[in-house]
PDB file of N, CA and C in Angstrom:
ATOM      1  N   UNK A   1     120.063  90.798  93.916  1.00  0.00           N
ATOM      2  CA  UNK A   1     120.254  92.211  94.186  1.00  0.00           C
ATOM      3  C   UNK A   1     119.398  92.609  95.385  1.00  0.00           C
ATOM      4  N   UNK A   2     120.474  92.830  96.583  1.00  0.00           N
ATOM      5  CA  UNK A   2     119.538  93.595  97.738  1.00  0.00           C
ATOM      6  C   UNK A   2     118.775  94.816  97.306  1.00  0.00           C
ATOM      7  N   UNK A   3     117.899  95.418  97.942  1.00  0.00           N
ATOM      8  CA  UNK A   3     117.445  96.674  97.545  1.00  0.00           C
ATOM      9  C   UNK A   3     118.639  97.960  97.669  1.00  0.00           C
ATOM     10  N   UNK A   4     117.637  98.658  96.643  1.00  0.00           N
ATOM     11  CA  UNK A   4     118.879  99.890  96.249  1.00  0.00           C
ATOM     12  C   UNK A   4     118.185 101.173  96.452  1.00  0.00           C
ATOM     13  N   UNK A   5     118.303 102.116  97.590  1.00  0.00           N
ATOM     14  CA  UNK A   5     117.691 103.108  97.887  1.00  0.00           C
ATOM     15  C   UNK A   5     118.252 103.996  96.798  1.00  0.00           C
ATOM     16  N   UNK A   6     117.352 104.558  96.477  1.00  0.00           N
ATOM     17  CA  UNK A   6     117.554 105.429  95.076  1.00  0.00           C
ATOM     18  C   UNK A   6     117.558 106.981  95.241  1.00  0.00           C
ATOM     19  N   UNK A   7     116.196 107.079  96.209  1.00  0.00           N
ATOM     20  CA  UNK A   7     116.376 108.940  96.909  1.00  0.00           C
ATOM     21  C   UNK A   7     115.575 108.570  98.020  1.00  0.00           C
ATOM     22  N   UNK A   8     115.429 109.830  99.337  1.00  0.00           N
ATOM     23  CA  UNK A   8     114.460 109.517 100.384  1.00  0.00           C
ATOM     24  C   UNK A   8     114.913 111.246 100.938  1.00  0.00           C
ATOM     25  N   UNK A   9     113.740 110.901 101.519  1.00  0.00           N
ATOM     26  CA  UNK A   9     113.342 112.165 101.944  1.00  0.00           C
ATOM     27  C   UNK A   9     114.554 113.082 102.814  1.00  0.00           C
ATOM     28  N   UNK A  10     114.740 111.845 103.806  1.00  0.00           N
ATOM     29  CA  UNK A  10     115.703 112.299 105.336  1.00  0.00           C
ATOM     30  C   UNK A  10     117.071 111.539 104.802  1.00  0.00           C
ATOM     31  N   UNK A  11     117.994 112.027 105.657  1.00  0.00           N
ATOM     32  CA  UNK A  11     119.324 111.921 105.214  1.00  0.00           C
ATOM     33  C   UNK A  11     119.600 110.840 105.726  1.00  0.00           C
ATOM     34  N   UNK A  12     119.120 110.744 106.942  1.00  0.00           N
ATOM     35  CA  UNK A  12     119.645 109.800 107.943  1.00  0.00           C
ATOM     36  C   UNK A  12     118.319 109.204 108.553  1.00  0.00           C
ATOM     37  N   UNK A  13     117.664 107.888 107.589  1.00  0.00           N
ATOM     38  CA  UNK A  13     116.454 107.686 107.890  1.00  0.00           C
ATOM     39  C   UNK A  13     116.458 106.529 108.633  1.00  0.00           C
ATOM     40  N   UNK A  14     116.227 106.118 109.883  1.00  0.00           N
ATOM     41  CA  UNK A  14     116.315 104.618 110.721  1.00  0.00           C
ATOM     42  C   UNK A  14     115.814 103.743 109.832  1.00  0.00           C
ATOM     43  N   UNK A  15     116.838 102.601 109.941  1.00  0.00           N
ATOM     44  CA  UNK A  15     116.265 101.278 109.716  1.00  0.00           C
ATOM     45  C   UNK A  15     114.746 100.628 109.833  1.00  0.00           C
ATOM     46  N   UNK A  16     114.119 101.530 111.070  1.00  0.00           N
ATOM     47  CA  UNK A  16     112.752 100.591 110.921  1.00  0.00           C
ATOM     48  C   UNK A  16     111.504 101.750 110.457  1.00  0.00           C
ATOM     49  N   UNK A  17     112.242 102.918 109.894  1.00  0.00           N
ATOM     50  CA  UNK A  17     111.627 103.818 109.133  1.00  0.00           C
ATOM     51  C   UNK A  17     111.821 103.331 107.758  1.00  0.00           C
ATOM     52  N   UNK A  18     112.506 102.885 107.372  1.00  0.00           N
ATOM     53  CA  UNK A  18     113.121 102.394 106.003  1.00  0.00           C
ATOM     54  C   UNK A  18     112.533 100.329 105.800  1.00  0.00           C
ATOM     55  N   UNK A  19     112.028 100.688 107.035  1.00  0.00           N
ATOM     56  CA  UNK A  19     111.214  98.771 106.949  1.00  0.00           C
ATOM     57  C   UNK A  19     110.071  99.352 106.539  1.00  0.00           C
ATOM     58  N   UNK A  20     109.412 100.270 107.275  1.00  0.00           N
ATOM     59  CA  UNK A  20     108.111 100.260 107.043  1.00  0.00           C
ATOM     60  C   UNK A  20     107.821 100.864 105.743  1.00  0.00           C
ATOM     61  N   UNK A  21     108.554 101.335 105.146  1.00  0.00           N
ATOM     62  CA  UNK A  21     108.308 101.815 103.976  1.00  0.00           C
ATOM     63  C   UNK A  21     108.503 101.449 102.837  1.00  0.00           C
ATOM     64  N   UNK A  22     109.171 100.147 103.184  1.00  0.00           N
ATOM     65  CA  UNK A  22     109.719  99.179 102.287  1.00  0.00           C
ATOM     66  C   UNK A  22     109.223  97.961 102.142  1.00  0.00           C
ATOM     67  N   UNK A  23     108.845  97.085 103.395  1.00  0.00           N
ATOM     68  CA  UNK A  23     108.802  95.944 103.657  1.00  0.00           C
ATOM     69  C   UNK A  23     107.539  95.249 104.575  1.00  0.00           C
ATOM     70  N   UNK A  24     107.321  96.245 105.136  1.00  0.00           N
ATOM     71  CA  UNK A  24     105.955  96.400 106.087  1.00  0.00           C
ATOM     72  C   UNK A  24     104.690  95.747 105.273  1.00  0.00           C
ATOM     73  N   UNK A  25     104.077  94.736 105.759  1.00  0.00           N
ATOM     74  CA  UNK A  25     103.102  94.044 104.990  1.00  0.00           C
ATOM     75  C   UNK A  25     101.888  95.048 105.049  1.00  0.00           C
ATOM     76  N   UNK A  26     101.730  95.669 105.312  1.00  0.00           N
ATOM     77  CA  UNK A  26     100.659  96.676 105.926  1.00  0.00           C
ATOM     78  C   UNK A  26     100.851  97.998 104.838  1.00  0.00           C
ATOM     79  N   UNK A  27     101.936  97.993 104.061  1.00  0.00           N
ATOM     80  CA  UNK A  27     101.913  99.381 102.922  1.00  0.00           C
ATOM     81  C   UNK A  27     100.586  98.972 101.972  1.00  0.00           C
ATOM     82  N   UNK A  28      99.806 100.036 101.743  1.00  0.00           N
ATOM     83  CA  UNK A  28      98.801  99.958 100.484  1.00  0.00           C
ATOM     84  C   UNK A  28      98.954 100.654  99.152  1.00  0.00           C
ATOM     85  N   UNK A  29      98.234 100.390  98.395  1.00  0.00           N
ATOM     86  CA  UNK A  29      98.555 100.388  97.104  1.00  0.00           C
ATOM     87  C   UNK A  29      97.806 101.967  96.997  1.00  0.00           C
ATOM     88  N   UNK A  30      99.114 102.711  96.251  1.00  0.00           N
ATOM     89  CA  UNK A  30      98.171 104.126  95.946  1.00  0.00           C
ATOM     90  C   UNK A  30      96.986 103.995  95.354  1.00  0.00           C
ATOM     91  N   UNK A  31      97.195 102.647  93.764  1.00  0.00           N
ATOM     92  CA  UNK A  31      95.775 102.974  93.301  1.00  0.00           C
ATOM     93  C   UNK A  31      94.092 102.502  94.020  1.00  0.00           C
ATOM     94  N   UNK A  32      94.688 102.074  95.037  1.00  0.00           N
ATOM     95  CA  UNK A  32      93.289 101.701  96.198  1.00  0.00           C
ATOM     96  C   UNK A  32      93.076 103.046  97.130  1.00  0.00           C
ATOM     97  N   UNK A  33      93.808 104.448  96.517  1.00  0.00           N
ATOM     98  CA  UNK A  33      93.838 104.951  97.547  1.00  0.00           C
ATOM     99  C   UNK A  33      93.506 106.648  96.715  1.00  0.00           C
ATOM    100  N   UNK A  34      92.689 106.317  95.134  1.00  0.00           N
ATOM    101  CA  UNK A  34      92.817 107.551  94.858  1.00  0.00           C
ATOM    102  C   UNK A  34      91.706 108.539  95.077  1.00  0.00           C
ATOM    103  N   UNK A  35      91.759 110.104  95.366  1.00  0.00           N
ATOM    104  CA  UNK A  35      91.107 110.980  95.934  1.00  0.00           C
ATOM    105  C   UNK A  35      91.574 111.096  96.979  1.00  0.00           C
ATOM    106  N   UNK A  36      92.622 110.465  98.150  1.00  0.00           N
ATOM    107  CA  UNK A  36      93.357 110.733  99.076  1.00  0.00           C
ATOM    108  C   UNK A  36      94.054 112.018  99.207  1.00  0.00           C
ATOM    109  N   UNK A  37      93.839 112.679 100.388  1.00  0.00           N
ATOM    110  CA  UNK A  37      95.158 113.657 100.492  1.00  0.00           C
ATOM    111  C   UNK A  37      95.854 113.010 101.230  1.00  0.00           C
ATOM    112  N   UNK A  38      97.175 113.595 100.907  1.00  0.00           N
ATOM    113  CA  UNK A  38      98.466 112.623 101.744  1.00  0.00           C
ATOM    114  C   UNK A  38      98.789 113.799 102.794  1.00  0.00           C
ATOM    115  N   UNK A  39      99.129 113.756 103.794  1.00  0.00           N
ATOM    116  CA  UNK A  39     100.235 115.078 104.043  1.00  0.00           C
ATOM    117  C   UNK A  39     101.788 114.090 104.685  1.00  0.00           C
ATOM    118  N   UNK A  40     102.692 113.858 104.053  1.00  0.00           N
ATOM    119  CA  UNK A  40     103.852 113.233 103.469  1.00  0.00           C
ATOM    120  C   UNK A  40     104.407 113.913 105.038  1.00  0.00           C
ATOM    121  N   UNK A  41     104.737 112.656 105.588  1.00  0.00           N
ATOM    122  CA  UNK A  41     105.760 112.763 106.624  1.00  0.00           C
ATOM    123  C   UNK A  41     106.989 112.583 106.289  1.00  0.00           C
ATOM    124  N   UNK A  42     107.471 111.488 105.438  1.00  0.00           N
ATOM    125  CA  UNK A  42     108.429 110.667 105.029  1.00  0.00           C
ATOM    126  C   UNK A  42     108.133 110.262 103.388  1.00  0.00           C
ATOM    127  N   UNK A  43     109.333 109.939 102.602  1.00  0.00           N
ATOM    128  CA  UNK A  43     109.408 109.132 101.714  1.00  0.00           C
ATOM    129  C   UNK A  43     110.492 108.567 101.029  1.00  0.00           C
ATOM    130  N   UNK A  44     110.530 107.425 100.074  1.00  0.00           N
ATOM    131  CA  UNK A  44     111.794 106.654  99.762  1.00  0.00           C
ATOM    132  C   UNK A  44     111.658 106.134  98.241  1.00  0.00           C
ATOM    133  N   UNK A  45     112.477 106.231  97.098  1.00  0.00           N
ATOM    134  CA  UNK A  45     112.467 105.946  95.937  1.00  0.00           C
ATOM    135  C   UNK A  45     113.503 104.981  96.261  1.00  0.00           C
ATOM    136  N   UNK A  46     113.117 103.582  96.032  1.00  0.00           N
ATOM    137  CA  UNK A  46     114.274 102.835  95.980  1.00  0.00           C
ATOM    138  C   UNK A  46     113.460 101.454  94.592  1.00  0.00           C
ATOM    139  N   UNK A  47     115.074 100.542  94.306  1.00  0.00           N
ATOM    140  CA  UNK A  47     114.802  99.638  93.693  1.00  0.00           C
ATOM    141  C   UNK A  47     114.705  98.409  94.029  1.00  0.00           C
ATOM    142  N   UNK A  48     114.424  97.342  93.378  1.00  0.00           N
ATOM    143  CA  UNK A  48     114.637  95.940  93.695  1.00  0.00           C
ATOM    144  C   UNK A  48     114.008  94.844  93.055  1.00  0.00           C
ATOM    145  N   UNK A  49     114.335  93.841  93.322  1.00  0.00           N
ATOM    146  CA  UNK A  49     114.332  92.611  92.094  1.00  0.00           C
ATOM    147  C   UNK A  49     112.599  91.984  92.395  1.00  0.00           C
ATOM    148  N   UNK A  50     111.739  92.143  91.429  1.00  0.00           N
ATOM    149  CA  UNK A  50     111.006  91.048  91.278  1.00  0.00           C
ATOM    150  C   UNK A  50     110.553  89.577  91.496  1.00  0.00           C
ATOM    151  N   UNK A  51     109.704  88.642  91.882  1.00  0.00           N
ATOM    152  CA  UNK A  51     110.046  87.592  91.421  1.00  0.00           C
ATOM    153  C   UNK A  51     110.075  86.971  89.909  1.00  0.00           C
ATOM    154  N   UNK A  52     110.209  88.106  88.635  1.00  0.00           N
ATOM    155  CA  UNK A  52     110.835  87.460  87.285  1.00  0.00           C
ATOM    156  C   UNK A  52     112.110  87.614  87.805  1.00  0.00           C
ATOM    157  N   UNK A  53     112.617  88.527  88.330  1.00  0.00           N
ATOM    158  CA  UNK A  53     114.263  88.905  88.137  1.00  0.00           C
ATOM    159  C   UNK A  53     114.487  89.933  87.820  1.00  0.00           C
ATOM    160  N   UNK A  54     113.503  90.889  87.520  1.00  0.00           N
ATOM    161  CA  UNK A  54     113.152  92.213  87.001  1.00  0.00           C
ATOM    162  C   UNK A  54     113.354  93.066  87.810  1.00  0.00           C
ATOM    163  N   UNK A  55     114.476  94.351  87.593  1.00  0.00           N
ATOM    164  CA  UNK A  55     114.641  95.277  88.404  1.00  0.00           C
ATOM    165  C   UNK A  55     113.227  96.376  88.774  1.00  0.00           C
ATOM    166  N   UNK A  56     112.400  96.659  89.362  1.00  0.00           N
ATOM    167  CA  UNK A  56     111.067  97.554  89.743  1.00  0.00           C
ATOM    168  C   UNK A  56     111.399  98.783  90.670  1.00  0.00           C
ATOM    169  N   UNK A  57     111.507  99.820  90.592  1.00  0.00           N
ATOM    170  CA  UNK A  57     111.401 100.990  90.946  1.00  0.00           C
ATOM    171  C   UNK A  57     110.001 101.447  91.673  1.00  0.00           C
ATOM    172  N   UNK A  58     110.045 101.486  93.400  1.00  0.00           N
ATOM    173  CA  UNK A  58     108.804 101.899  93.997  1.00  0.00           C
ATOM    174  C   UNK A  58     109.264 103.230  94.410  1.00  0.00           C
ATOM    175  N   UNK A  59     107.957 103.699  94.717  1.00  0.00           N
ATOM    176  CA  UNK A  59     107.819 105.208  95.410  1.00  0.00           C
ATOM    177  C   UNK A  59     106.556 104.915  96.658  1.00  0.00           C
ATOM    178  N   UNK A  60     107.290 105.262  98.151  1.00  0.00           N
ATOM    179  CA  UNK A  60     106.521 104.753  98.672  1.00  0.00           C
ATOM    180  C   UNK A  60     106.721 105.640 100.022  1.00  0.00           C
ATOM    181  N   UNK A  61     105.618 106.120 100.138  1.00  0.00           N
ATOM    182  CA  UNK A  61     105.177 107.786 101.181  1.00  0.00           C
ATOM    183  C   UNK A  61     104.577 107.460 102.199  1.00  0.00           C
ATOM    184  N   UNK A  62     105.013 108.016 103.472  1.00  0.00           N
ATOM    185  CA  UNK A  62     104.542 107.672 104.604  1.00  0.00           C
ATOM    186  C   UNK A  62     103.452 109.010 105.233  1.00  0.00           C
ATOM    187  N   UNK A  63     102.264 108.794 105.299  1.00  0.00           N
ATOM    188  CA  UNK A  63     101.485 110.152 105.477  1.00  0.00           C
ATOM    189  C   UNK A  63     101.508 110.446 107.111  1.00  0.00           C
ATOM    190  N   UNK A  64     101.199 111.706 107.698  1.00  0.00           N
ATOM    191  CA  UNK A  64     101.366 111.789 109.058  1.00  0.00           C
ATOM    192  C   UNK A  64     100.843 110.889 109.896  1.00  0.00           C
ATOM    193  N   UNK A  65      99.577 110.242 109.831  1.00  0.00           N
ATOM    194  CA  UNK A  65      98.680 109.694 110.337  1.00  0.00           C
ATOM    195  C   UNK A  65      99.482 107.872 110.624  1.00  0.00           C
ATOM    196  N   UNK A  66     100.738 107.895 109.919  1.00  0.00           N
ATOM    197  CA  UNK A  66     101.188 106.551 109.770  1.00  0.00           C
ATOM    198  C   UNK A  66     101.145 105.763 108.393  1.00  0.00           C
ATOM    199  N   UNK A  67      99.954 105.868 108.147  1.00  0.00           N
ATOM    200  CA  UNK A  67      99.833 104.862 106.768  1.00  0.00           C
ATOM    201  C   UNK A  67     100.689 105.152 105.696  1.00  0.00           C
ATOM    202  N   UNK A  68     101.000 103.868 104.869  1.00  0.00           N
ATOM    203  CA  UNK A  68     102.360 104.143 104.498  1.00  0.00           C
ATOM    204  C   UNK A  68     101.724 103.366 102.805  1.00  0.00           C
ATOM    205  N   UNK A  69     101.829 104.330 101.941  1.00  0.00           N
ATOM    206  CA  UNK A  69     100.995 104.131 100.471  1.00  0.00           C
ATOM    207  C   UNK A  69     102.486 103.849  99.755  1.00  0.00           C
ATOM    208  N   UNK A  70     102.248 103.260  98.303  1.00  0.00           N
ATOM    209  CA  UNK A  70     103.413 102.581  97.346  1.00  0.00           C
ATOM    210  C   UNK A  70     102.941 102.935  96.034  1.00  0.00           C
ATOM    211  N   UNK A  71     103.833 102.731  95.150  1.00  0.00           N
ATOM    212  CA  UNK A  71     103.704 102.535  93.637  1.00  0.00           C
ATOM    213  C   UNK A  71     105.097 102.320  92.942  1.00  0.00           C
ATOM    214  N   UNK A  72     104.978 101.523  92.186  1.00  0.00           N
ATOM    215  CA  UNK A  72     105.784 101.426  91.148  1.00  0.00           C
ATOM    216  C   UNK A  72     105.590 101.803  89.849  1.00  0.00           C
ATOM    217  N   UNK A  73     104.449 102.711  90.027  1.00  0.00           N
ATOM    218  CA  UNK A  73     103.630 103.061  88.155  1.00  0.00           C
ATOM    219  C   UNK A  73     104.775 104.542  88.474  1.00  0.00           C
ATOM    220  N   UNK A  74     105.567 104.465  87.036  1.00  0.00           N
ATOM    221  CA  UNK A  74     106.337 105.439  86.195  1.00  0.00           C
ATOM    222  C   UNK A  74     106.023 107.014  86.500  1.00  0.00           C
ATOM    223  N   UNK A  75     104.429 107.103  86.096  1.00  0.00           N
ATOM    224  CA  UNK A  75     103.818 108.277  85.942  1.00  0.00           C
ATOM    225  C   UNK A  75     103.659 109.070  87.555  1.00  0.00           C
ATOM    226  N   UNK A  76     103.569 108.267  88.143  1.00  0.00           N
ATOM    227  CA  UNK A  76     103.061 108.750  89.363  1.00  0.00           C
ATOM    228  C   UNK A  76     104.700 109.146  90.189  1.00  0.00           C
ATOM    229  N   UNK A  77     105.779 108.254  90.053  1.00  0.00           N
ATOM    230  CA  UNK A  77     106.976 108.732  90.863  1.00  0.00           C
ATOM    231  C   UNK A  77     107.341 109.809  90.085  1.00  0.00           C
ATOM    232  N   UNK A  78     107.291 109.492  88.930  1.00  0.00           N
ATOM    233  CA  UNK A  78     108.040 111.258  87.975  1.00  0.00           C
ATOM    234  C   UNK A  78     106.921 112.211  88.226  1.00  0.00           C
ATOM    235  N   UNK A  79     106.284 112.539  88.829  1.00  0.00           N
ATOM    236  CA  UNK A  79     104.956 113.687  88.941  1.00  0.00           C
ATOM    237  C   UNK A  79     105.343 113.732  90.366  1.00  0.00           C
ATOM    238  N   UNK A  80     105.570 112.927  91.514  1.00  0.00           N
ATOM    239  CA  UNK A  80     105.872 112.886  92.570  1.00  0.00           C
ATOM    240  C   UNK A  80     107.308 114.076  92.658  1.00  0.00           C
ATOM    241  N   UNK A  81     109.014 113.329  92.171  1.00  0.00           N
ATOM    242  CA  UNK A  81     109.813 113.969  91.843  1.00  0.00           C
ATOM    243  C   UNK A  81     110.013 115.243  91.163  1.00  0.00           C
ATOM    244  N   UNK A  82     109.192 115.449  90.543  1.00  0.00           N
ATOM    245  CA  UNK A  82     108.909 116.754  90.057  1.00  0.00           C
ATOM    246  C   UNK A  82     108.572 118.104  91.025  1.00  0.00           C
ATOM    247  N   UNK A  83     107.753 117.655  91.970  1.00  0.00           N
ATOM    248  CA  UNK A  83     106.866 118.067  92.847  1.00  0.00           C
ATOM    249  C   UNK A  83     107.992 118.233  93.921  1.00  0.00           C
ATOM    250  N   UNK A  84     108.899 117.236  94.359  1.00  0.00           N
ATOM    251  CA  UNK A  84     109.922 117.804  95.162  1.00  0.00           C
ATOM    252  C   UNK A  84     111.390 117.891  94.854  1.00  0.00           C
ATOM    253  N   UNK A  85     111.385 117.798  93.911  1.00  0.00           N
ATOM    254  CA  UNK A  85     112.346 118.955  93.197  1.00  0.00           C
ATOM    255  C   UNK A  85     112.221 120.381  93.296  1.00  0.00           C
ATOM    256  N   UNK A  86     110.738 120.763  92.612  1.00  0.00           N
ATOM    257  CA  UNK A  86     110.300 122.050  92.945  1.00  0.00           C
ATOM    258  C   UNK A  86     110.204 122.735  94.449  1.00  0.00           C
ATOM    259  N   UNK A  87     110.122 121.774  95.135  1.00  0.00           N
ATOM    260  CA  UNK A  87     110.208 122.564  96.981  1.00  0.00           C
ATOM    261  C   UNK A  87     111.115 121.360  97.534  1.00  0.00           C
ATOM    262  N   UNK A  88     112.501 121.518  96.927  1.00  0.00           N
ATOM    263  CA  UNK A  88     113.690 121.242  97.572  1.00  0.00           C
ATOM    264  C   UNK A  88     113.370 120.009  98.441  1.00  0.00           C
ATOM    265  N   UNK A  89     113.046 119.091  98.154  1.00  0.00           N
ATOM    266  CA  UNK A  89     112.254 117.787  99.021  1.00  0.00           C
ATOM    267  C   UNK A  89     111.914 117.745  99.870  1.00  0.00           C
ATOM    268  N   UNK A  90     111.541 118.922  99.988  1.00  0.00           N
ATOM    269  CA  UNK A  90     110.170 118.577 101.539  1.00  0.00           C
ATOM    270  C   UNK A  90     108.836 118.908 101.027  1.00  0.00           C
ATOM    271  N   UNK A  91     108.250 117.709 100.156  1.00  0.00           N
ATOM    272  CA  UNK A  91     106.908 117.364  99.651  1.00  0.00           C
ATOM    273  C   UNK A  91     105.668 117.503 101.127  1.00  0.00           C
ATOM    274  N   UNK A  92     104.836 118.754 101.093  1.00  0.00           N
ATOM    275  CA  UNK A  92     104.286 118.551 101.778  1.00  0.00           C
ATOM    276  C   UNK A  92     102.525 117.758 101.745  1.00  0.00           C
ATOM    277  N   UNK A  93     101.867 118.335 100.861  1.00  0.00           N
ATOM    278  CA  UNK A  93     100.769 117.281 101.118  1.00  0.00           C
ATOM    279  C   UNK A  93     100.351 117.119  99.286  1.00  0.00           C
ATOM    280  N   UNK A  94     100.137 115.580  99.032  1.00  0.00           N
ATOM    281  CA  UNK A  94     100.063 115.456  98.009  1.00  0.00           C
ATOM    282  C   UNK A  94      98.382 114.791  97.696  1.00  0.00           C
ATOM    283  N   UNK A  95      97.622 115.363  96.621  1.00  0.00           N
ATOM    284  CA  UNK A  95      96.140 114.192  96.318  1.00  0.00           C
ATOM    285  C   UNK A  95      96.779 113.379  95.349  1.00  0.00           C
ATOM    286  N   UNK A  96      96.148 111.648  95.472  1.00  0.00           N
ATOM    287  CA  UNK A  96      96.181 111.077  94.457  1.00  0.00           C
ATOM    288  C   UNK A  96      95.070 111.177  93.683  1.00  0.00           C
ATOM    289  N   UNK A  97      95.582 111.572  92.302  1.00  0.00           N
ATOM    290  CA  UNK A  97      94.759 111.097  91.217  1.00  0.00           C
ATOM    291  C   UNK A  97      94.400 110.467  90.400  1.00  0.00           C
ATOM    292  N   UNK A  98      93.663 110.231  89.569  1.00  0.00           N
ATOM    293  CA  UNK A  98      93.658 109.028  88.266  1.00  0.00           C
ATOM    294  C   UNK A  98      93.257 109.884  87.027  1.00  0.00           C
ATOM    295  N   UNK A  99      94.013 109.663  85.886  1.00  0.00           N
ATOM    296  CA  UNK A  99      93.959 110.069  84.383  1.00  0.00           C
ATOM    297  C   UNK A  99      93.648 109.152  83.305  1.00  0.00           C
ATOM    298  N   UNK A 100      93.073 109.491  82.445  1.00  0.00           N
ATOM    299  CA  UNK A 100      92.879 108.437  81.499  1.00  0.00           C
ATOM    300  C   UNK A 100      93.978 108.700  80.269  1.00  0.00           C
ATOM    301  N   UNK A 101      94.754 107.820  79.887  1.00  0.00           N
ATOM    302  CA  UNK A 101      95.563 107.906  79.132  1.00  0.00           C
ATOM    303  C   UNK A 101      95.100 107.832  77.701  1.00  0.00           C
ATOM    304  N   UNK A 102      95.733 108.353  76.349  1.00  0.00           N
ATOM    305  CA  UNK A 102      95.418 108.160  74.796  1.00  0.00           C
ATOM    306  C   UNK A 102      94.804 107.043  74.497  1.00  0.00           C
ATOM    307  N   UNK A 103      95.202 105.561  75.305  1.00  0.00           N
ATOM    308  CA  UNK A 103      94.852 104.495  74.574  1.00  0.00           C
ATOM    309  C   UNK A 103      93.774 104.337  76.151  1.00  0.00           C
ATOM    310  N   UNK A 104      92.643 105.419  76.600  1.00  0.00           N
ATOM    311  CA  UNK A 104      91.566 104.787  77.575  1.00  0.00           C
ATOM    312  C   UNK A 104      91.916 104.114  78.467  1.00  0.00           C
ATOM    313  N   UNK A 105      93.354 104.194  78.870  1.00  0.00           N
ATOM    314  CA  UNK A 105      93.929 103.000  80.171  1.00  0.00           C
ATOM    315  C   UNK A 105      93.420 104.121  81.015  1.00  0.00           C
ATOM    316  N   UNK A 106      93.094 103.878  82.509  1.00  0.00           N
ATOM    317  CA  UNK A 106      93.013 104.243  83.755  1.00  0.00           C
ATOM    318  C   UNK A 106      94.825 104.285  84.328  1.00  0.00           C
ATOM    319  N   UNK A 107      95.337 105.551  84.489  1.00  0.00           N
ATOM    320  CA  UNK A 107      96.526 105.579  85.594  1.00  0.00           C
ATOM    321  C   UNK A 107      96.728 106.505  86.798  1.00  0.00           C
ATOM    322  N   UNK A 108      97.488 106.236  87.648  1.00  0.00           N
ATOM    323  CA  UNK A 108      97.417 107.143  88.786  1.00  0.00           C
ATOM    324  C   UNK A 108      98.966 107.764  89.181  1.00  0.00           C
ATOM    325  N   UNK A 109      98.362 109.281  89.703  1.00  0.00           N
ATOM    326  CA  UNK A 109      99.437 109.730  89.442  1.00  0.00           C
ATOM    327  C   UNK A 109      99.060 111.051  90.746  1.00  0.00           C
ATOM    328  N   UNK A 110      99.604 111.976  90.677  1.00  0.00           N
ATOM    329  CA  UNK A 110      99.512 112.988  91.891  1.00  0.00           C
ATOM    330  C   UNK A 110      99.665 114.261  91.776  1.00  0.00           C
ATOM    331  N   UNK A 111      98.686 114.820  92.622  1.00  0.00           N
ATOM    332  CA  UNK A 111      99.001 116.448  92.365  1.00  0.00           C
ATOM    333  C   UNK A 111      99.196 117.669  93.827  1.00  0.00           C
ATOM    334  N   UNK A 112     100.152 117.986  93.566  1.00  0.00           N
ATOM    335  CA  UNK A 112     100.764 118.987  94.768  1.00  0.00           C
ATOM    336  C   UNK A 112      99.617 119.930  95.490  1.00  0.00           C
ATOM    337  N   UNK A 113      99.263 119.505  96.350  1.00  0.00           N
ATOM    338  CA  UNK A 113      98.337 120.269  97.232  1.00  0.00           C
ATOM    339  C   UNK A 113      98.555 121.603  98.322  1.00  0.00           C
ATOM    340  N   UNK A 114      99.674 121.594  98.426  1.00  0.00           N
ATOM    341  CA  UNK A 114     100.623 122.802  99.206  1.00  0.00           C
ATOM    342  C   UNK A 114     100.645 122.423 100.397  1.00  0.00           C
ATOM    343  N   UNK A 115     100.845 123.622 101.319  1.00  0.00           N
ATOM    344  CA  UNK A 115     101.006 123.784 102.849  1.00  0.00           C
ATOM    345  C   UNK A 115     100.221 122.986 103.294  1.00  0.00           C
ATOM    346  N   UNK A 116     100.859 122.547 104.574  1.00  0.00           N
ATOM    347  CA  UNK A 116      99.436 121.419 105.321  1.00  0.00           C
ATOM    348  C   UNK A 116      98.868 122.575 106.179  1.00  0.00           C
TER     349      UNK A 116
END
């Protein structure tokens, strides 16, 4: 299974806008990145196969500055989607955060910061 763009920001997003946000060895991991403000230039919910074979769902935001952050943790794309749902998808600047869940796990997830 090639990858399967699932939602993205722009309608009509170039190919090497859609590399770097996808494929670019240089994307970092949100949870190396929490207390960050983002201010969200770009972004892309898409899927794709694992090496088990396992379909994985990333969310992966390109901030103005270039750097281009990822996740595949659940909590953090549905808090993301939520967030631009509510302002018609143009997510403007987002902090990452971290929560401690019922069972003391550490997860990361995000909270809407407004206007840049």
């Amino acid at each position: 299974m090639a990858m399967n763009i699932i939602r993205q920001s722009k309608e009509n997003m170039k190919a090497t806008e859609i590399y770097k946000l996808s494929k670019d060895p240089k994307i970092q991991k949100m949870s190396e990145n929490i207390g960050r403000t983002v201010n969200v230039d770009s972004w892309i919910i898409y899927s794709e196969l694992n090496a088990k074979g396992e379909e994985v769902v990333v969310l992966s935001i390109k901030d103005q500055d270039g750097t281009v952050l990822a996740t595949n943790s659940k909590v953090f794309r549905e808090q993301f989607e939520d967030i631009a749902d509510i302002c018609g998808g143009d997510v403007d600047m987002i902090e990452i955060i971290s929560g401690l869940s019922k069972n003391n796990r550490e997860y990361v997830t995000c909270s809407y910061v407004g206007n840049k």
